[in-house]
Every structure is written in structure tokens, then in C-alpha cells.
PDB file of N, CA and C in Angstrom:
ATOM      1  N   UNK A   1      -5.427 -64.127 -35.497  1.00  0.00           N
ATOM      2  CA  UNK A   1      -4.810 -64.100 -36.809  1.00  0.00           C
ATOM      3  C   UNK A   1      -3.560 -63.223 -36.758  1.00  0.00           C
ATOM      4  N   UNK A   2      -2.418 -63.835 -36.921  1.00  0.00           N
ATOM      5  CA  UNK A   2      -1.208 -62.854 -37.607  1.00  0.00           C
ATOM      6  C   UNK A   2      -1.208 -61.900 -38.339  1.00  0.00           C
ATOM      7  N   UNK A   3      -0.734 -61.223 -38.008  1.00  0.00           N
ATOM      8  CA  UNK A   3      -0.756 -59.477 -38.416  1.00  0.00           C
ATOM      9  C   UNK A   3      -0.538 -59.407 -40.179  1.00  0.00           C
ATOM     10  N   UNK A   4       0.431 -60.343 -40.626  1.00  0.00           N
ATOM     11  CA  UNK A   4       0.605 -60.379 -41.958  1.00  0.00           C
ATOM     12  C   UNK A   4      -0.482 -61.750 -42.894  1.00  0.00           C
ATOM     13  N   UNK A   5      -0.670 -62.359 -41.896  1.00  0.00           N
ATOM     14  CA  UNK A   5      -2.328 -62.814 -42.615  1.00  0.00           C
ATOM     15  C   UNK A   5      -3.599 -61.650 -42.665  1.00  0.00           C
ATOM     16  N   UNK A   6      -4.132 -60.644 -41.855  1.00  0.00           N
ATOM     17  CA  UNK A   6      -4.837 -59.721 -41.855  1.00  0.00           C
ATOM     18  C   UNK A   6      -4.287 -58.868 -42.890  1.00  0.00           C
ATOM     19  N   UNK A   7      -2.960 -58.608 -43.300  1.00  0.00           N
ATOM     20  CA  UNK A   7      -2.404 -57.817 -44.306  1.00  0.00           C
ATOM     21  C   UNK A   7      -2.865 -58.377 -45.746  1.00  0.00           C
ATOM     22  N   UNK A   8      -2.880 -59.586 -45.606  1.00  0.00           N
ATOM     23  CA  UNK A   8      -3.101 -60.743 -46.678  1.00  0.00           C
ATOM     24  C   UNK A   8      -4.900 -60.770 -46.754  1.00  0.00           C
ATOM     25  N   UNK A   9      -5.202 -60.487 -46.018  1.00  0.00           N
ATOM     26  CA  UNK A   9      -6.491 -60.953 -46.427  1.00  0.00           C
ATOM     27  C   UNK A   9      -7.347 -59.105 -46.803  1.00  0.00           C
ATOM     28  N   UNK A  10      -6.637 -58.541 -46.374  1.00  0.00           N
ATOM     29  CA  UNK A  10      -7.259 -56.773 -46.458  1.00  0.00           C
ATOM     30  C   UNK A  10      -6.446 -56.725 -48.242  1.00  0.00           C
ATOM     31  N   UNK A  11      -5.335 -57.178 -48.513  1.00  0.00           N
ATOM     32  CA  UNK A  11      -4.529 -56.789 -49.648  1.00  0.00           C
ATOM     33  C   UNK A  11      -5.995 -57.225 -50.629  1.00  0.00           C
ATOM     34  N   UNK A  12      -6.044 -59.017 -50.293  1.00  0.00           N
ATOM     35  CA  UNK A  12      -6.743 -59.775 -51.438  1.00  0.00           C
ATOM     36  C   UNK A  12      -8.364 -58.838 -51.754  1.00  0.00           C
ATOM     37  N   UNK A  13      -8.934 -58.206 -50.459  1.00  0.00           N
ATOM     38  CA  UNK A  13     -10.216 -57.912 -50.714  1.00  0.00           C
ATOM     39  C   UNK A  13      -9.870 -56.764 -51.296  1.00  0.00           C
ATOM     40  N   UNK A  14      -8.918 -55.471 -51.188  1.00  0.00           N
ATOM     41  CA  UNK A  14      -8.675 -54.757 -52.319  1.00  0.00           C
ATOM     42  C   UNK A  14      -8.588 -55.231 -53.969  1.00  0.00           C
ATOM     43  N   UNK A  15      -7.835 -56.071 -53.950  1.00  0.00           N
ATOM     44  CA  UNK A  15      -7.551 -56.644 -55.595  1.00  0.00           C
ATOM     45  C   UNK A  15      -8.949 -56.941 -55.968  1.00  0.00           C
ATOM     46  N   UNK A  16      -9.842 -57.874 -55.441  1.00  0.00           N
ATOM     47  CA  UNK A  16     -11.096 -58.297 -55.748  1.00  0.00           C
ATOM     48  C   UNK A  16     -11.782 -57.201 -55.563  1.00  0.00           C
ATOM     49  N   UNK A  17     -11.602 -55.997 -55.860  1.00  0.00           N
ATOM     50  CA  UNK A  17     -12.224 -54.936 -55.485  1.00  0.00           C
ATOM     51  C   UNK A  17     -13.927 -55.017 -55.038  1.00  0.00           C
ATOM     52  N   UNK A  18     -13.248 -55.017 -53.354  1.00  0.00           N
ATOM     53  CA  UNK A  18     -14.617 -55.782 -52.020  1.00  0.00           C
ATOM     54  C   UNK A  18     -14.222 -54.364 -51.464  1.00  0.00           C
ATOM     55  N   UNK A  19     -15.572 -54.689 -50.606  1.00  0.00           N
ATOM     56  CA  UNK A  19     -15.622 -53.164 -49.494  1.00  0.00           C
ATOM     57  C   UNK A  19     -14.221 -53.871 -48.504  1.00  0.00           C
ATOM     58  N   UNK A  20     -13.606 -52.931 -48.045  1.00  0.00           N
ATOM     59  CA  UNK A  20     -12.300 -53.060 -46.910  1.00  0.00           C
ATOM     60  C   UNK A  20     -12.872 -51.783 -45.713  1.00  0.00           C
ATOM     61  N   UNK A  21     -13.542 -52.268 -44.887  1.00  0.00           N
ATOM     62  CA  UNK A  21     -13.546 -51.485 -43.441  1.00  0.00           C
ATOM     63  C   UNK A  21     -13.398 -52.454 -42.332  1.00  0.00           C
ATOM     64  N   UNK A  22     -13.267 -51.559 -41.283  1.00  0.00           N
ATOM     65  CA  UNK A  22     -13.456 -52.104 -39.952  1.00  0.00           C
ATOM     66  C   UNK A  22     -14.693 -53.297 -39.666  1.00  0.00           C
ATOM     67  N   UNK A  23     -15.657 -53.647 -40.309  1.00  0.00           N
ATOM     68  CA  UNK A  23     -16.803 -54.414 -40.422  1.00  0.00           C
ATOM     69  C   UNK A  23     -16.423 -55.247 -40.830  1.00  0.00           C
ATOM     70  N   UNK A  24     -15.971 -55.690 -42.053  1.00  0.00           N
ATOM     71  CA  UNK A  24     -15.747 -57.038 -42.911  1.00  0.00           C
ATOM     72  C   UNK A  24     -14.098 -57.375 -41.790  1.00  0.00           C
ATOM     73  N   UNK A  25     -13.424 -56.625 -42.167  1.00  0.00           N
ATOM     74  CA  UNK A  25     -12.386 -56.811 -41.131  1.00  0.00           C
ATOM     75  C   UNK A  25     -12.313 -57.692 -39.684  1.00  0.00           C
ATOM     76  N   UNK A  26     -13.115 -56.918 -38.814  1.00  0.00           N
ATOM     77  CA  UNK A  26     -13.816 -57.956 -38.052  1.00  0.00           C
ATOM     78  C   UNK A  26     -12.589 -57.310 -36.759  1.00  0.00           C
ATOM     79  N   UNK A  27     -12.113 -56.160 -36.888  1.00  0.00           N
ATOM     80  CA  UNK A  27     -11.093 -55.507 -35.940  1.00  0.00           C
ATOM     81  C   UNK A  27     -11.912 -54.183 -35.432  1.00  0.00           C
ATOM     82  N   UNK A  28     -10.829 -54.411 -34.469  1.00  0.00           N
ATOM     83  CA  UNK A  28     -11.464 -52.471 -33.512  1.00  0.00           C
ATOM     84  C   UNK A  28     -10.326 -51.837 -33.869  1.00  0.00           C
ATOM     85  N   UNK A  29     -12.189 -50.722 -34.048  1.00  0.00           N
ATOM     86  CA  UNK A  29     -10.776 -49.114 -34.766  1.00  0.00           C
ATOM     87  C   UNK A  29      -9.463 -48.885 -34.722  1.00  0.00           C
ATOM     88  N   UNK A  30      -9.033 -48.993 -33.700  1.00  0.00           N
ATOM     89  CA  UNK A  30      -7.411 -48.913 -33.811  1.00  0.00           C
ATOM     90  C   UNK A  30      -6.999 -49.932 -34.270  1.00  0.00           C
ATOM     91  N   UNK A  31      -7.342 -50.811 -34.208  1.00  0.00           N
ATOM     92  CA  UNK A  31      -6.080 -51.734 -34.698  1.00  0.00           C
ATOM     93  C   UNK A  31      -6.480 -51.647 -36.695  1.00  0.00           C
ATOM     94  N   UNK A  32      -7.779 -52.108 -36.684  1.00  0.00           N
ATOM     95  CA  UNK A  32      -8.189 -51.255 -38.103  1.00  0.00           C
ATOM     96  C   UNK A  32      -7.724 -50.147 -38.859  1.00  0.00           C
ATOM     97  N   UNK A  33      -7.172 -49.465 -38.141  1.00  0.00           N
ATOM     98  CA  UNK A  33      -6.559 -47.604 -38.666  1.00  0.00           C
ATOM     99  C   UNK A  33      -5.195 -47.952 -38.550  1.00  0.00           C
ATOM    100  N   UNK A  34      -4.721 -48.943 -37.359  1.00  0.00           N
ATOM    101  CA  UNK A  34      -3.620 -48.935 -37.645  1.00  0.00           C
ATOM    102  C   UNK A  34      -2.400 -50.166 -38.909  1.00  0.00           C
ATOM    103  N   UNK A  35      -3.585 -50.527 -38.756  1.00  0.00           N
ATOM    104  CA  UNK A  35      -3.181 -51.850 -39.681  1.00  0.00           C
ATOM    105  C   UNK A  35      -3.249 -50.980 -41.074  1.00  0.00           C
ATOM    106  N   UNK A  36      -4.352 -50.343 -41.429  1.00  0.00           N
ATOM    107  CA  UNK A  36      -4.313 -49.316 -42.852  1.00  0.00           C
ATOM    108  C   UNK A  36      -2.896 -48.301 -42.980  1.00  0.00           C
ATOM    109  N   UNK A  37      -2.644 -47.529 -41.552  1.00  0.00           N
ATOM    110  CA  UNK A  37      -1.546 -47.134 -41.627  1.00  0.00           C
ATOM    111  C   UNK A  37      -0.619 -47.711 -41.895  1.00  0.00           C
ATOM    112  N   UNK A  38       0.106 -48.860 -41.772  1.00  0.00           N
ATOM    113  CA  UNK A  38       1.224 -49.593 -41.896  1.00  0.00           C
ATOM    114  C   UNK A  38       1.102 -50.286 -43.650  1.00  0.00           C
ATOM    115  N   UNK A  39      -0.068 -50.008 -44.035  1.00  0.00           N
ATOM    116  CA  UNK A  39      -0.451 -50.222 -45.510  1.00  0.00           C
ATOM    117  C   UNK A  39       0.204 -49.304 -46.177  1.00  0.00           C
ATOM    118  N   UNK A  40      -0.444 -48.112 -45.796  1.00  0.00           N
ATOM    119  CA  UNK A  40       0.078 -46.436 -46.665  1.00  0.00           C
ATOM    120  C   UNK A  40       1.335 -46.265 -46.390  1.00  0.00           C
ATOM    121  N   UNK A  41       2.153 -46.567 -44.893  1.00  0.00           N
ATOM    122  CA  UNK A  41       3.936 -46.551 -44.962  1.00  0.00           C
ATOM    123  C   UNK A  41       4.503 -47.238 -46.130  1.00  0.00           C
ATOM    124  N   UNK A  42       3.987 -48.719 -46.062  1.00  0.00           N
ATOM    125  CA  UNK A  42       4.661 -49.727 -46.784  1.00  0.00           C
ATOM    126  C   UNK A  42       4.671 -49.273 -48.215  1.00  0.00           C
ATOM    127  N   UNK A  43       4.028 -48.662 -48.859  1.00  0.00           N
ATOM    128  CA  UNK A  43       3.483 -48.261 -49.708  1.00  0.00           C
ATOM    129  C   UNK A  43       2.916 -49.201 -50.850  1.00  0.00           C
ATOM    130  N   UNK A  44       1.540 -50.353 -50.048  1.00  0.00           N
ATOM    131  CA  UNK A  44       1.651 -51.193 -51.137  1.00  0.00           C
ATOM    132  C   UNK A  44      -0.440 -50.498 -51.012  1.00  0.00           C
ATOM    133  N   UNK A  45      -0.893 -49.440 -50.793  1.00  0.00           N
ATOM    134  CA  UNK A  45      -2.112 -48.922 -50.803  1.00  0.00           C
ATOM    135  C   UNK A  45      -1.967 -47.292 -51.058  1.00  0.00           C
ATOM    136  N   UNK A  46      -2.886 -47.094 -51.546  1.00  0.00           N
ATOM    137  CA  UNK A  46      -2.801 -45.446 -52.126  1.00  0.00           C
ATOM    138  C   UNK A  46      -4.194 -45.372 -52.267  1.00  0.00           C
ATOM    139  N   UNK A  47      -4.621 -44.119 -51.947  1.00  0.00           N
ATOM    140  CA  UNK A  47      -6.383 -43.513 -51.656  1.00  0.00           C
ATOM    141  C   UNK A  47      -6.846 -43.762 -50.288  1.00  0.00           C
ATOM    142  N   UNK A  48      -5.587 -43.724 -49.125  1.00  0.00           N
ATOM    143  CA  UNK A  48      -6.990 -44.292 -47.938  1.00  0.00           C
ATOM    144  C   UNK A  48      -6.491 -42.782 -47.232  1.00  0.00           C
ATOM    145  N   UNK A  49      -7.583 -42.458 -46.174  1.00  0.00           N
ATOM    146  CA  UNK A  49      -7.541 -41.265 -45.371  1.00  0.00           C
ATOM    147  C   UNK A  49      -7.994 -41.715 -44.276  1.00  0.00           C
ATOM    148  N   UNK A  50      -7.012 -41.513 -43.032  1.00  0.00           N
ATOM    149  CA  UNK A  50      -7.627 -41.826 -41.362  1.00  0.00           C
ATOM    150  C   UNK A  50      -7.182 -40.427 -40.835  1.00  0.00           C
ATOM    151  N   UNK A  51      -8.198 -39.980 -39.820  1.00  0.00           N
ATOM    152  CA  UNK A  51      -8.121 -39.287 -38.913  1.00  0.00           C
ATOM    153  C   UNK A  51      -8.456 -39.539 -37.879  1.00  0.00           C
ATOM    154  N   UNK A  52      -7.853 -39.040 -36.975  1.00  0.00           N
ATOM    155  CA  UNK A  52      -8.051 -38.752 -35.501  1.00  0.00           C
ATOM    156  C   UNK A  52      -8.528 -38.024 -35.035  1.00  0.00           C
ATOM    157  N   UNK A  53      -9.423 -38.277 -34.144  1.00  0.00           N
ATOM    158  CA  UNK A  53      -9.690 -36.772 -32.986  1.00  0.00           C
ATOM    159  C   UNK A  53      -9.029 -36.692 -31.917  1.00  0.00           C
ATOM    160  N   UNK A  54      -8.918 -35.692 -31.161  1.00  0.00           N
ATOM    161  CA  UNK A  54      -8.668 -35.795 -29.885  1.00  0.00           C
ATOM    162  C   UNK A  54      -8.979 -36.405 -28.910  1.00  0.00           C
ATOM    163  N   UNK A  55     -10.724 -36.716 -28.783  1.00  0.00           N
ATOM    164  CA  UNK A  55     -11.406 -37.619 -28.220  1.00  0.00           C
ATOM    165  C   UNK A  55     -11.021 -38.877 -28.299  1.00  0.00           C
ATOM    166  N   UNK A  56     -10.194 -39.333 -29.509  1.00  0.00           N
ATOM    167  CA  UNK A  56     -10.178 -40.454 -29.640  1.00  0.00           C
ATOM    168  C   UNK A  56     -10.742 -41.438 -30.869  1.00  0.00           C
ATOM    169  N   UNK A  57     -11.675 -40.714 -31.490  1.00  0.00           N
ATOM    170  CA  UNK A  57     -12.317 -41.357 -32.484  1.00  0.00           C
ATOM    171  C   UNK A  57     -11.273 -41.288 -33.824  1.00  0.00           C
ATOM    172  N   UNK A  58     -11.238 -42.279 -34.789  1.00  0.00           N
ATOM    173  CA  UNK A  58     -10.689 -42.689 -35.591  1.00  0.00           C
ATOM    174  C   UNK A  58     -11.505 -42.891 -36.714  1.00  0.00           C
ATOM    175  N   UNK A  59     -11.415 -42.613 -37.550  1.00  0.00           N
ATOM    176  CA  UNK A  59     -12.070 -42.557 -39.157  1.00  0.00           C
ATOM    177  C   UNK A  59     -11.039 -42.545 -40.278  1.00  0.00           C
ATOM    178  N   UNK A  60     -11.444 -43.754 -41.024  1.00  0.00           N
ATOM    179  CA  UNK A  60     -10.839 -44.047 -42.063  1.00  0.00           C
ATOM    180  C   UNK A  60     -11.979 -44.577 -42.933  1.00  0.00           C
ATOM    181  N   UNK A  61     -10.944 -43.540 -44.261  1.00  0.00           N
ATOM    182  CA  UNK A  61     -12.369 -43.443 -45.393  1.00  0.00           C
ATOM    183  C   UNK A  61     -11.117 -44.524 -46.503  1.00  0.00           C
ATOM    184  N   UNK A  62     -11.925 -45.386 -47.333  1.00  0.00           N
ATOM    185  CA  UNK A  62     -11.135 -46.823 -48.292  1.00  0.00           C
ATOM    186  C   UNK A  62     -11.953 -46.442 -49.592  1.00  0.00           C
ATOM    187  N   UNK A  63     -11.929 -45.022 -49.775  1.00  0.00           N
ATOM    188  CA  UNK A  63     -13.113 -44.763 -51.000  1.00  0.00           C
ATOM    189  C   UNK A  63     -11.840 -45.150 -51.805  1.00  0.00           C
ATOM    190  N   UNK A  64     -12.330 -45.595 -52.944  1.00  0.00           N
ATOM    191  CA  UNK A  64     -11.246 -45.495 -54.230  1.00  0.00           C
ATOM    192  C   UNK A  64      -9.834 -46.210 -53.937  1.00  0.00           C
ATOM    193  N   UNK A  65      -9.839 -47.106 -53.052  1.00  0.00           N
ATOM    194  CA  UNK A  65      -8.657 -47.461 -52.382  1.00  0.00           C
ATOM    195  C   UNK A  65      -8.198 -48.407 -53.706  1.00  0.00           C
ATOM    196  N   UNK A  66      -6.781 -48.456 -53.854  1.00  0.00           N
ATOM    197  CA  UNK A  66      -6.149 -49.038 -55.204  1.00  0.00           C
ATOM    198  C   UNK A  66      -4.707 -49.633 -54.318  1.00  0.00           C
ATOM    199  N   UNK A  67      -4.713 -50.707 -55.045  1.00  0.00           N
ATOM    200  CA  UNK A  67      -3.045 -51.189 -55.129  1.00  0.00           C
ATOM    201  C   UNK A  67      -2.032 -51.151 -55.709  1.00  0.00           C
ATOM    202  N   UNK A  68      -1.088 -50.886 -55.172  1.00  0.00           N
ATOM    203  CA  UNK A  68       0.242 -50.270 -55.756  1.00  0.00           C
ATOM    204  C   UNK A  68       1.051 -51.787 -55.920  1.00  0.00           C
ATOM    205  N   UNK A  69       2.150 -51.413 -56.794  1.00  0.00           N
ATOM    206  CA  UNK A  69       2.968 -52.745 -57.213  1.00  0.00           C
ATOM    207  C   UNK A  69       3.797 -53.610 -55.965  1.00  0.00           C
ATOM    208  N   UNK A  70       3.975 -52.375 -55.023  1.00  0.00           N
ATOM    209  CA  UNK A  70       4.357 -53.749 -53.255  1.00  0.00           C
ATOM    210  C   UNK A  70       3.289 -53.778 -53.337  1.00  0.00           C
ATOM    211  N   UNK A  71       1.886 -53.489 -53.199  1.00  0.00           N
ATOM    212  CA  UNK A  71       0.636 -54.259 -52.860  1.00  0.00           C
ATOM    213  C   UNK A  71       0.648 -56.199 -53.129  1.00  0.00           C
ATOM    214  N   UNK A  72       0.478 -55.462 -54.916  1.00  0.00           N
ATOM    215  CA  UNK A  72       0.280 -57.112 -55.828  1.00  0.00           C
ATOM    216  C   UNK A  72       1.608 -57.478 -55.605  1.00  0.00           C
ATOM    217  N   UNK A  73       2.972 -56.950 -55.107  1.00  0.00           N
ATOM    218  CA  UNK A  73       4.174 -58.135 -54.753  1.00  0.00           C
ATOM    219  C   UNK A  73       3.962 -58.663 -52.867  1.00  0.00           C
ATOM    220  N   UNK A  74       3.169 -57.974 -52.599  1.00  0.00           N
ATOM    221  CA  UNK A  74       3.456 -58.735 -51.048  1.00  0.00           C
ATOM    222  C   UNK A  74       2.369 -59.558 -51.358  1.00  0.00           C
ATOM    223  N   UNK A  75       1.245 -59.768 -52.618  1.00  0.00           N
ATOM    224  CA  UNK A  75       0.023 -60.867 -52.511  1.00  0.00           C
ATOM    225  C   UNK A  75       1.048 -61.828 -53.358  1.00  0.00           C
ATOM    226  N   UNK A  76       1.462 -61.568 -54.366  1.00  0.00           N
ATOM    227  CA  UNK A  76       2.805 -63.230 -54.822  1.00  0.00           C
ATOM    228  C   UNK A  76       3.736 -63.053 -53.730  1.00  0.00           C
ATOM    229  N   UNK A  77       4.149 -63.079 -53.424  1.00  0.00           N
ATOM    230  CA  UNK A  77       4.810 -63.475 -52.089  1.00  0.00           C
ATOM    231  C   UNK A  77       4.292 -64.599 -51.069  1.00  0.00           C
ATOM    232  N   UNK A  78       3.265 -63.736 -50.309  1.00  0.00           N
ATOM    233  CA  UNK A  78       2.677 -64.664 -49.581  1.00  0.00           C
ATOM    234  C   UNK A  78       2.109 -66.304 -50.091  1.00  0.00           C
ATOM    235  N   UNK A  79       1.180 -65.834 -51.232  1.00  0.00           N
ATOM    236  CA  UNK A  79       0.946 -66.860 -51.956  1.00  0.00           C
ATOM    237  C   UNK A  79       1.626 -67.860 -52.431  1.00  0.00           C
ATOM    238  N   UNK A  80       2.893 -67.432 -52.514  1.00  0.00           N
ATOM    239  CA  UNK A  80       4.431 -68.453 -53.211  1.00  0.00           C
ATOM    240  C   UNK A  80       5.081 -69.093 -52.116  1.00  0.00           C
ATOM    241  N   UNK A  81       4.476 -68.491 -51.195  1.00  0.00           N
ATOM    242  CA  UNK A  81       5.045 -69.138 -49.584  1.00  0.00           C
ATOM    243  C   UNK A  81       6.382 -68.384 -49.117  1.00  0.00           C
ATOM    244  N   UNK A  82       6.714 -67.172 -49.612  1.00  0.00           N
ATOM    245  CA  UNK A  82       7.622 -66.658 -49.227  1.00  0.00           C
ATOM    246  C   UNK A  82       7.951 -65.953 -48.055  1.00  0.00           C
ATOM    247  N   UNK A  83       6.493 -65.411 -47.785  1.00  0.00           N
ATOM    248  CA  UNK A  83       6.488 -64.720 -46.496  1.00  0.00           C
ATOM    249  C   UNK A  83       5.133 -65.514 -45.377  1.00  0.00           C
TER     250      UNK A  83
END
């Protein structure tokens, strides 16, 4: 799956307010943490927290996770066939 279909399909299960982790996702941790990261840059997600360890382990918490207005404009977008 394309990186901006996984964007598309993590956006939609936020709006339908669905659990969003690494499980339903169906990705490994990194790419999971990093795909959330490129959420919180873009700024179309607000409430998520990932950390790192040194070891390596990655944790990201989607408590309370909400969408911001690029959120619901990159879901009409896609949907309109724009992107």
C-alpha cells in the first residue's frame, strides 16, 4: 500500500473515531511511529506521543488522538481525487 493510502486510511479511522495502532494498522513499529510522525509534522493530528529508547523500542500512545483541519482537508482531497 502507498504511503498516502496508509495516511488515508489511519486519517479515516481517526474521524470514525476507531482505535489507530500498530495492530489494526497492520505495520511494524517503525514504520507505524513513523508514519504517526509525519502526521504530527504535517499537522493534520494533535494528541499522539512516540518515544524512543535507546534499545530501540518505540511507543506510541493515540489516546485522545483528534483531527486538525489539514487532517479533514487531506480526507476531501483524497476522496475528490485530488491527491
Amino acid at each position: 500500500m502507498e504511503e498516502k493510502e496508509k495516511i488515508y486510511a489511519i486519517l479515516k479511522r481517526i474521524e470514525a473515531e476507531q482505535a489507530v495502532n500498530q495492530e489494526v494498522t497492520e505495520l511494524e513499529a517503525e514504520a507505524f511511529a513513523d508514519i504517526m510522525e509525519e502526521l504530527i509534522d504535517s499537522r493534520m493530528v494533535e494528541n499522539i506521543k512516540i518515544s524512543r529508547s535507546g534499545s530501540g523500542i518505540v511507543t506510541v500512545r493515540t489516546t485522545d488522538i483528534k483531527l486538525t483541519r489539514r487532517g479533514h482537508d487531506f480526507i476531501l482531497l483524497k476522496e475528490s481525487g485530488r491527491i
